[in-house]
Protein backbone atom coordinates (compact mmCIF):
# COMPACT_ATOMS: atom_id res chain seq x y z
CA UNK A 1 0.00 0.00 0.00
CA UNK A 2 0.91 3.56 -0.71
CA UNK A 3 1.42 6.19 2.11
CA UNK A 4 -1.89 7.59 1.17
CA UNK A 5 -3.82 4.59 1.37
CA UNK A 6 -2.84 4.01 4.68
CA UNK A 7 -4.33 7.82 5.85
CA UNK A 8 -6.61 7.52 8.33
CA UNK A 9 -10.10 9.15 7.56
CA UNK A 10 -13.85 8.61 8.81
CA UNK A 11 -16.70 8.27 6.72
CA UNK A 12 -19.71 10.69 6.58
CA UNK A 13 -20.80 7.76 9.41
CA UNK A 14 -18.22 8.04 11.76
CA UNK A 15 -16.66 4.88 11.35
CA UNK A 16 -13.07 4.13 10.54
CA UNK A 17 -11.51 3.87 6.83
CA UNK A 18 -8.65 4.51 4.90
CA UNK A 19 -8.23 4.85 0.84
CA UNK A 20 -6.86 1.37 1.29
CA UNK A 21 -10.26 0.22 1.19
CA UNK A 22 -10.74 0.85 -2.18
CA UNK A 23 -7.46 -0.73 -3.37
CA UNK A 24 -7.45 -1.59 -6.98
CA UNK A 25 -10.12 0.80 -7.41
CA UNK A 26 -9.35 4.37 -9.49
CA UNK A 27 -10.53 7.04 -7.14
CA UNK A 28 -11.95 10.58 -8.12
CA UNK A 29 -11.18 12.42 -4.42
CA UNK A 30 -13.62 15.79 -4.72
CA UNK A 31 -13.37 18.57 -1.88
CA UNK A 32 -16.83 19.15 -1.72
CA UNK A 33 -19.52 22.51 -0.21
CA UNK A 34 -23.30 22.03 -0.38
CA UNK A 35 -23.29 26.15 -0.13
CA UNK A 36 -21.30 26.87 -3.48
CA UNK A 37 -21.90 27.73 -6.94
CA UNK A 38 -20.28 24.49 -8.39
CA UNK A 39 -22.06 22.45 -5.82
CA UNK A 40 -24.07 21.49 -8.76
CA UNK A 41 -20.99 19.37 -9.46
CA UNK A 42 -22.29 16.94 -7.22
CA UNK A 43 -25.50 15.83 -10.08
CA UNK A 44 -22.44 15.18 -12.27
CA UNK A 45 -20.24 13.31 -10.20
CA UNK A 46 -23.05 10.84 -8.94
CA UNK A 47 -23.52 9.92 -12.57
CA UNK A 48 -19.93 9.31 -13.26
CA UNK A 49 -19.74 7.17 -10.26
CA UNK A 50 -23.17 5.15 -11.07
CA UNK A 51 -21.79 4.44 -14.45
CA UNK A 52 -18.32 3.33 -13.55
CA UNK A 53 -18.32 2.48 -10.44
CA UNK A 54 -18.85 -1.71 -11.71
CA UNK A 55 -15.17 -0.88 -13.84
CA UNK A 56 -13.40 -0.67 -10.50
CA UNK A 57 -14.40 3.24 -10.30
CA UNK A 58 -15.41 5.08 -7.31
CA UNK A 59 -15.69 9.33 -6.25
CA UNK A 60 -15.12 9.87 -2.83
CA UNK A 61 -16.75 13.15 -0.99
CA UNK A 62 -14.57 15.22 1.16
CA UNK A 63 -16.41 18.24 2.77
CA UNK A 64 -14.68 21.12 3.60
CA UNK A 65 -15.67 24.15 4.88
CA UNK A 66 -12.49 26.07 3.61
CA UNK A 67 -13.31 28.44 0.94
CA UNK A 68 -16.55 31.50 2.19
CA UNK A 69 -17.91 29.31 4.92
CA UNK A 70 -19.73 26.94 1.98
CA UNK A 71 -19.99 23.87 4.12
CA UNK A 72 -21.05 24.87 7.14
CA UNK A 73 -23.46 22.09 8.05
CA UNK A 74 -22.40 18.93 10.51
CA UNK A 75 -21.71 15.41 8.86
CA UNK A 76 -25.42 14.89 9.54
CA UNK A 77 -26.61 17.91 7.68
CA UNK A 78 -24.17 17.52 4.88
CA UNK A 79 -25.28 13.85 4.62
CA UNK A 80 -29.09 14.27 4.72
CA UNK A 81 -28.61 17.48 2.03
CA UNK A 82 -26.71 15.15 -0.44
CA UNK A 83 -28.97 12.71 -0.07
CA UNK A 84 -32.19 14.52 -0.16
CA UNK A 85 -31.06 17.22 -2.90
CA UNK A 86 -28.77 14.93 -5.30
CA UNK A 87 -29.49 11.43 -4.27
CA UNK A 88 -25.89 10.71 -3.59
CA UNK A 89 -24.90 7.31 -3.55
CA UNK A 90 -21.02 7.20 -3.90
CA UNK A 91 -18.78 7.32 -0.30
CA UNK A 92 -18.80 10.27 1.62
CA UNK A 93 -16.19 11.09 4.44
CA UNK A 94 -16.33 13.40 7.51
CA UNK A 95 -15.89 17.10 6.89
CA UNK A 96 -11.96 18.16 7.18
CA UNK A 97 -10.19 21.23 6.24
CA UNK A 98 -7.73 21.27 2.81
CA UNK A 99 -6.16 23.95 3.72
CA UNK A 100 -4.08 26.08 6.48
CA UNK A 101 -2.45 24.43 9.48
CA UNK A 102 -5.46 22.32 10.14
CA UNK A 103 -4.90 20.74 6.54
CA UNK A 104 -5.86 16.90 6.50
CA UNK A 105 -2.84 14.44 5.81
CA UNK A 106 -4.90 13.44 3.01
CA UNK A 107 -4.75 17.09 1.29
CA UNK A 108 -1.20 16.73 2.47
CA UNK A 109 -0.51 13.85 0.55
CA UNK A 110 -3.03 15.17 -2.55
CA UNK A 111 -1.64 18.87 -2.51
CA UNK A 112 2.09 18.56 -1.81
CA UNK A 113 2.77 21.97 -0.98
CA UNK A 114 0.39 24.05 -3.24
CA UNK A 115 -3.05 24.87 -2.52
CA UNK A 116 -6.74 23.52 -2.98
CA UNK A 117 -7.43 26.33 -5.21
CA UNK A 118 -11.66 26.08 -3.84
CA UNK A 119 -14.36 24.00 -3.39
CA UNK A 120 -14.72 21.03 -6.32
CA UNK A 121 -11.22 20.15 -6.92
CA UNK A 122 -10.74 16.37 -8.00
CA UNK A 123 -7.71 14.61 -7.40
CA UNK A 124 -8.08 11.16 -9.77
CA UNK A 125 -6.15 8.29 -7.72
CA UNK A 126 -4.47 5.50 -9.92
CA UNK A 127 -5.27 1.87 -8.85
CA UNK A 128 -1.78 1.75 -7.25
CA UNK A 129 -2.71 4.53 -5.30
CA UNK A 130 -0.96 6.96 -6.69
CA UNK A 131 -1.96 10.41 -7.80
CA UNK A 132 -2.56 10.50 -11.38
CA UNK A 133 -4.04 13.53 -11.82
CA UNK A 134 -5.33 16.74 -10.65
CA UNK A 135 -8.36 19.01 -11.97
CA UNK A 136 -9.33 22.48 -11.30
CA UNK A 137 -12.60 22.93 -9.49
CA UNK A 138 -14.03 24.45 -12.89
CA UNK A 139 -13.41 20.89 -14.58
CA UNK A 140 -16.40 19.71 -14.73
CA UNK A 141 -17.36 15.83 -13.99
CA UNK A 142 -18.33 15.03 -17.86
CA UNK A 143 -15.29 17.77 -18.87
CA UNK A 144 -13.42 15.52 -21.64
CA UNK A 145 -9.82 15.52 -20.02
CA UNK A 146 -11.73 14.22 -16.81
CA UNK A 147 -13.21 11.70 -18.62
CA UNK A 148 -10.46 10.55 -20.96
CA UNK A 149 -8.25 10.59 -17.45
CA UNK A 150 -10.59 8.25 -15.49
CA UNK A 151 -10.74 6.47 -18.80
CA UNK A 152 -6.97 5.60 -19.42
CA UNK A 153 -6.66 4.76 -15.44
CA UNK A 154 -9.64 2.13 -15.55
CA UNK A 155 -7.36 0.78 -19.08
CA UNK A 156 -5.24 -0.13 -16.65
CA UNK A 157 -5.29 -3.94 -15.96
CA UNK A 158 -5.87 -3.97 -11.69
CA UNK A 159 -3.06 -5.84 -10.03
């Protein structure tokens, strides 16, 4: 396992997981606000994940509350409001910060040392657990380099 599949994170749930859980799987990791003007995003990304998700393909929701106070809601609230307002089915984790001092080892591991430029930013995780790409929160989920990036990854025989 890579060093960021061994992170420890909590689900939307509260109970324990780590991107190791998904091993083999490629990985769309989205920062995610139910308060922002790309939170539309989240109609998009629930179709990319119901269509791929039997290729070994799975988006993973990471709430923040980073960028204008857009997420300000409790795991509970954010859970109930993406599943009432977008019928979200794919994995969602415990709100964390992606940026500042209070940055999540994940975003550590995503980010390096630049910046989660806002809300909606996808990092797409290889099925060796490696970062294989990184899209600006304006990409959006059916943008063609998203798609032909998810594409190529899933091309790749799981080992």
């Amino acid at each position: 396992m890579t060093a960021i599949q061994e992170i420890p994170l909590k689900t939307i749930t509260g109970e324990d997981a780590t991107l190791g859980d998904y091993a083999g799987q490629v990985l769309l990791v989205v920062n995610v606000a139910s308060k922002c003007g790309l939170t539309p995003q989240y109609e998009g990304l629930e179709k990319l994940h119901e269509q791929l998700s039997g290729q070994g393909f799975a988006v993973l929701g990471f709430p923040a509350n980073d960028f204008a106070g857009q997420e300000p809601g409790t795991d509970e609230e954010i859970a109930e409001f993406c599943r009432s307002t977008y019928s979200i089915q794919f994995p969602m984790f415990s709100k964390i910060s992606v940026l500042g001092p209070d940055r999540h080892p994940l975003y550590d591991e995503l980010a390096g040392d630049q910046d989660v430029q806002w809300n909606f930013e996808k990092f797409l995780i290889s099925r060796t657990g490696e970062v294989a790409g990184r899209f600006s929160p304006r990409v959006t989920p059916d943008d063609a380099e998203l798609t032909a990036a998810i594409d190529r990854e899933l091309a790749t025989p799981r080992s």
